[in-house]
Protein backbone atom coordinates (compact mmCIF):
# COMPACT_ATOMS: atom_id res chain seq x y z
CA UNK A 1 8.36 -19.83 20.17
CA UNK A 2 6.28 -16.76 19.15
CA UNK A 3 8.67 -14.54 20.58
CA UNK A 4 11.22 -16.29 18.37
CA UNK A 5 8.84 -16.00 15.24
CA UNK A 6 8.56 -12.38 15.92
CA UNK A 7 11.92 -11.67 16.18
CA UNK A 8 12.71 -13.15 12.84
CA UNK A 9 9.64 -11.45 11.22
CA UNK A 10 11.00 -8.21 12.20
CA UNK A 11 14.25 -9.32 10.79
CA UNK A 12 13.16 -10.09 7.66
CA UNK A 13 11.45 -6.37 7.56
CA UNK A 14 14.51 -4.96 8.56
CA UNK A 15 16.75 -7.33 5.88
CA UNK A 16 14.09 -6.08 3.34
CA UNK A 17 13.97 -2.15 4.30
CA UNK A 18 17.81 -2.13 4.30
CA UNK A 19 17.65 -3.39 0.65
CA UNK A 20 15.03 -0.91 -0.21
CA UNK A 21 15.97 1.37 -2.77
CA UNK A 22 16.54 5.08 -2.09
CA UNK A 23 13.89 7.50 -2.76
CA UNK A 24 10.47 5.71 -1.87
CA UNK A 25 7.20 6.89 -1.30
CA UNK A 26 5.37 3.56 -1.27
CA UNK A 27 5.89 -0.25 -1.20
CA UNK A 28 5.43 -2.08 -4.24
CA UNK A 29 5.38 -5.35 -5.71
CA UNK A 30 9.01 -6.00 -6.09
CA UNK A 31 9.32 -5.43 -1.97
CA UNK A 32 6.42 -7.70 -1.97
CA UNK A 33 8.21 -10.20 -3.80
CA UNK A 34 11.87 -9.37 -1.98
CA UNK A 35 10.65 -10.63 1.06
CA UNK A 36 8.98 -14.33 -0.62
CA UNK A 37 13.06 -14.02 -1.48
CA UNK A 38 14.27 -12.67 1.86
CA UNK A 39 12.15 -15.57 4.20
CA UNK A 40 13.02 -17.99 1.84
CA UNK A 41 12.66 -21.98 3.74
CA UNK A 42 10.47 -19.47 6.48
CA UNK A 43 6.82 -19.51 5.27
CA UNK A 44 5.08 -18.70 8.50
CA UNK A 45 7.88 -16.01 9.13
CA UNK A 46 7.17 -14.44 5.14
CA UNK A 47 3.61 -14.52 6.31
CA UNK A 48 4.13 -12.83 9.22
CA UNK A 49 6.19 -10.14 7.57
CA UNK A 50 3.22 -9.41 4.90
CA UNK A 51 0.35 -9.75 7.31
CA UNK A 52 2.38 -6.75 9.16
CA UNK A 53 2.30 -4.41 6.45
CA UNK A 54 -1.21 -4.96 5.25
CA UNK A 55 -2.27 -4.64 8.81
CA UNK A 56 -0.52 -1.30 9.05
CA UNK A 57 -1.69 -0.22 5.78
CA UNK A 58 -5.04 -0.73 7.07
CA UNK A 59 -4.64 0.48 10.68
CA UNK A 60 -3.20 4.00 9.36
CA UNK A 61 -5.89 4.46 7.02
CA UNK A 62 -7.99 3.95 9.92
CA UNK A 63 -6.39 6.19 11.48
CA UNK A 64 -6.31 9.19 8.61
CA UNK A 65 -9.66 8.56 8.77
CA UNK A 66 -10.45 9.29 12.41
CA UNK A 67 -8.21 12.33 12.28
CA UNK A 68 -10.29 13.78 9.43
CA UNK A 69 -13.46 12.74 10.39
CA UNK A 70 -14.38 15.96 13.00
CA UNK A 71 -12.80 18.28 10.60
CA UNK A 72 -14.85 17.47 7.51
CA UNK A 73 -17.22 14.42 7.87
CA UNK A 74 -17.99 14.64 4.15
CA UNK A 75 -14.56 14.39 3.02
CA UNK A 76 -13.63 11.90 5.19
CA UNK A 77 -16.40 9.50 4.10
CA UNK A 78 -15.48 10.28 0.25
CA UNK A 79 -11.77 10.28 0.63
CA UNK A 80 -11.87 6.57 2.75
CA UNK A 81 -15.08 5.03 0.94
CA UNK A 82 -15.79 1.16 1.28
CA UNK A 83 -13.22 -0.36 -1.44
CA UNK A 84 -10.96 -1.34 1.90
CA UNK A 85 -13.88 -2.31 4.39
CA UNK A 86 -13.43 -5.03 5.92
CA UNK A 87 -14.83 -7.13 3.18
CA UNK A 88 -11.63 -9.74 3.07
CA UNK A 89 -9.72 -10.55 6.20
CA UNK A 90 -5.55 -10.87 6.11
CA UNK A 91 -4.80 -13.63 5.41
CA UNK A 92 -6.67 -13.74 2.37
CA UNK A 93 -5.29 -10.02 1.26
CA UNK A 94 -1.90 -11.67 1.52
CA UNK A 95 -2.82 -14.58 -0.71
CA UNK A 96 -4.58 -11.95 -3.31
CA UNK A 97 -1.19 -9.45 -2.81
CA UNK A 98 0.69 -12.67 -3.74
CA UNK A 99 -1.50 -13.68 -6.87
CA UNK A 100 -1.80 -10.22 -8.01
CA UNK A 101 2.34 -9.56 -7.58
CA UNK A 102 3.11 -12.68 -9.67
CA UNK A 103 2.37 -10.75 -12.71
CA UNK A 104 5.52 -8.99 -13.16
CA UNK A 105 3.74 -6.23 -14.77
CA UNK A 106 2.34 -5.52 -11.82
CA UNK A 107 5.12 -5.11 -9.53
CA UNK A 108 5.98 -1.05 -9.66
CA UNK A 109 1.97 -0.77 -8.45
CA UNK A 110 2.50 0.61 -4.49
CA UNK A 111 1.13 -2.84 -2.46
CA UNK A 112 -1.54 0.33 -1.03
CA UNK A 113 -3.01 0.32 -4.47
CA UNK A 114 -3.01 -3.16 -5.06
CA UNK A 115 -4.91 -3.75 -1.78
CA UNK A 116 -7.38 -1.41 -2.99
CA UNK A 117 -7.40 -3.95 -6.05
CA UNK A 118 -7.52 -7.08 -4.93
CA UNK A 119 -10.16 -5.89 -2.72
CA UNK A 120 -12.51 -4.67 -5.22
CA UNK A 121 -11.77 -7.87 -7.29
CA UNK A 122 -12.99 -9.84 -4.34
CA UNK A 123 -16.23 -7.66 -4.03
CA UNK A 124 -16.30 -8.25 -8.21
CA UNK A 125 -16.27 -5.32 -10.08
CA UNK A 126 -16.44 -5.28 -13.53
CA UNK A 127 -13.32 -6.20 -15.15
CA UNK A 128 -13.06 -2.70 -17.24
CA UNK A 129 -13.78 -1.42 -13.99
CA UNK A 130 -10.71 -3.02 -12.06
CA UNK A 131 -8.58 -2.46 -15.65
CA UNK A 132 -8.96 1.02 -15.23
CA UNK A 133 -8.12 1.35 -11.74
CA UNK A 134 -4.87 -0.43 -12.11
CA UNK A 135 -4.16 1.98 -15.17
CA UNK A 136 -4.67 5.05 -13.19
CA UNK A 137 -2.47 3.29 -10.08
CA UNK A 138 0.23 2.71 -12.77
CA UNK A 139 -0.16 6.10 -14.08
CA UNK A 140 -0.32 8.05 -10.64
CA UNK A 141 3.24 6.06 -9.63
CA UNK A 142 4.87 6.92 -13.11
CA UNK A 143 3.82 10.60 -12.82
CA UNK A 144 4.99 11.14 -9.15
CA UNK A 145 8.07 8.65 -9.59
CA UNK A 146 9.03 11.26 -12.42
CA UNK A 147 8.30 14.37 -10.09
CA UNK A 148 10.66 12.34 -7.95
CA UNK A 149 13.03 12.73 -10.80
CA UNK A 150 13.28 16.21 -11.17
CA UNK A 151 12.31 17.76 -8.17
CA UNK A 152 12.96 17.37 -4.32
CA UNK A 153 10.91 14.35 -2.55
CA UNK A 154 10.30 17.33 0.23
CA UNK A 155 9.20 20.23 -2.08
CA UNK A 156 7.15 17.51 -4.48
CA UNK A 157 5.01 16.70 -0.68
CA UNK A 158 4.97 20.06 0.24
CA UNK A 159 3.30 21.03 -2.82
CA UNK A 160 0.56 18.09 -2.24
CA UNK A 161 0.04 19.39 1.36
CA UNK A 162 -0.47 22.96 0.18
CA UNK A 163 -3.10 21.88 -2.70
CA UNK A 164 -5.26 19.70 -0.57
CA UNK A 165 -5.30 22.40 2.48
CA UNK A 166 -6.54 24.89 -0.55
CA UNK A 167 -8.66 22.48 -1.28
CA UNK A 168 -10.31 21.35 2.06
CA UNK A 169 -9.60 24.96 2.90
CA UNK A 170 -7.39 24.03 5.87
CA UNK A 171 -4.27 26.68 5.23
């Protein structure tokens, strides 16, 4: 049975991902919501789906983290501070993801920002506090989705890479 479950979850990622529209950097809340549409009559198998990519969020920020850590321990400790600790587990990211995303103003916000989010609503930050976060989130998407625009998605990274190795001074 849980091989069966599996199997479906990752069919329902790969139903979703075939949908997905050209020319994206990040998930965001209408993939979030896609796959509510996607699973529909599967709960546990929509679950599973979501619980996957908020686990891999957090796994390859883990990750990033270790990698940078011997280089710089400093930057690694400011760039991958405590807003995603382990302060809420999964399931209950999920449930915030899905509370957060049914605000359809909130949908074009990458799910990795609104994990940051949800998790600093859970620890309770002020609410100008979490207001302004999701106006720079909504800002930083809108800017880069309109680099995306006029530029290469390839040069637009390469261009990232190039300032933060100037700026770690990694070249």
């Amino acid at each position: 049975m849980k091989l069966l479950i599996k199997v479906v979850a990752v069919g329902v990622v790969l139903l979703v991902s075939l949908n997905a529209q050209e020319n994206k950097i990040f998930w965001d809340g209408r993939d979030w919501v896609m796959l509510d549409e996607e699973g529909a009559g599967f709960p546990e198998f929509t679950y599973l789906a979501k619980a996957a990519y908020v686990n891999g969020l957090l796994d390859g920020r883990l990750y990033d983290y270790l990698k940078t850590w011997p280089a710089d321990q400093a930057l690694a400790d400011s760039l991958f501070s405590d807003e995603l600790s382990d302060y809420l587990r999964t399931s209950e990211i999920v449930r915030a993801l899905d509370n957060f995303y049914s605000d359809r103003l909130n949908r074009y916000i990458p799910v990795s920002s609104a994990v940051v989010y949800v998790n600093m609503q859970a620890q309770r930050q002020p609410m100008e506090v979490l207001e302004a976060y999701k106006e720079k989130s909504k800002e930083w998407i809108n800017t880069l989705t309109l680099e995306m625009m006029k530029e290469n998605l390839y040069d637009i990274m390469k261009k990232k890479q190039k300032a933060m190795a100037e700026k770690t001074g990694d070249e």
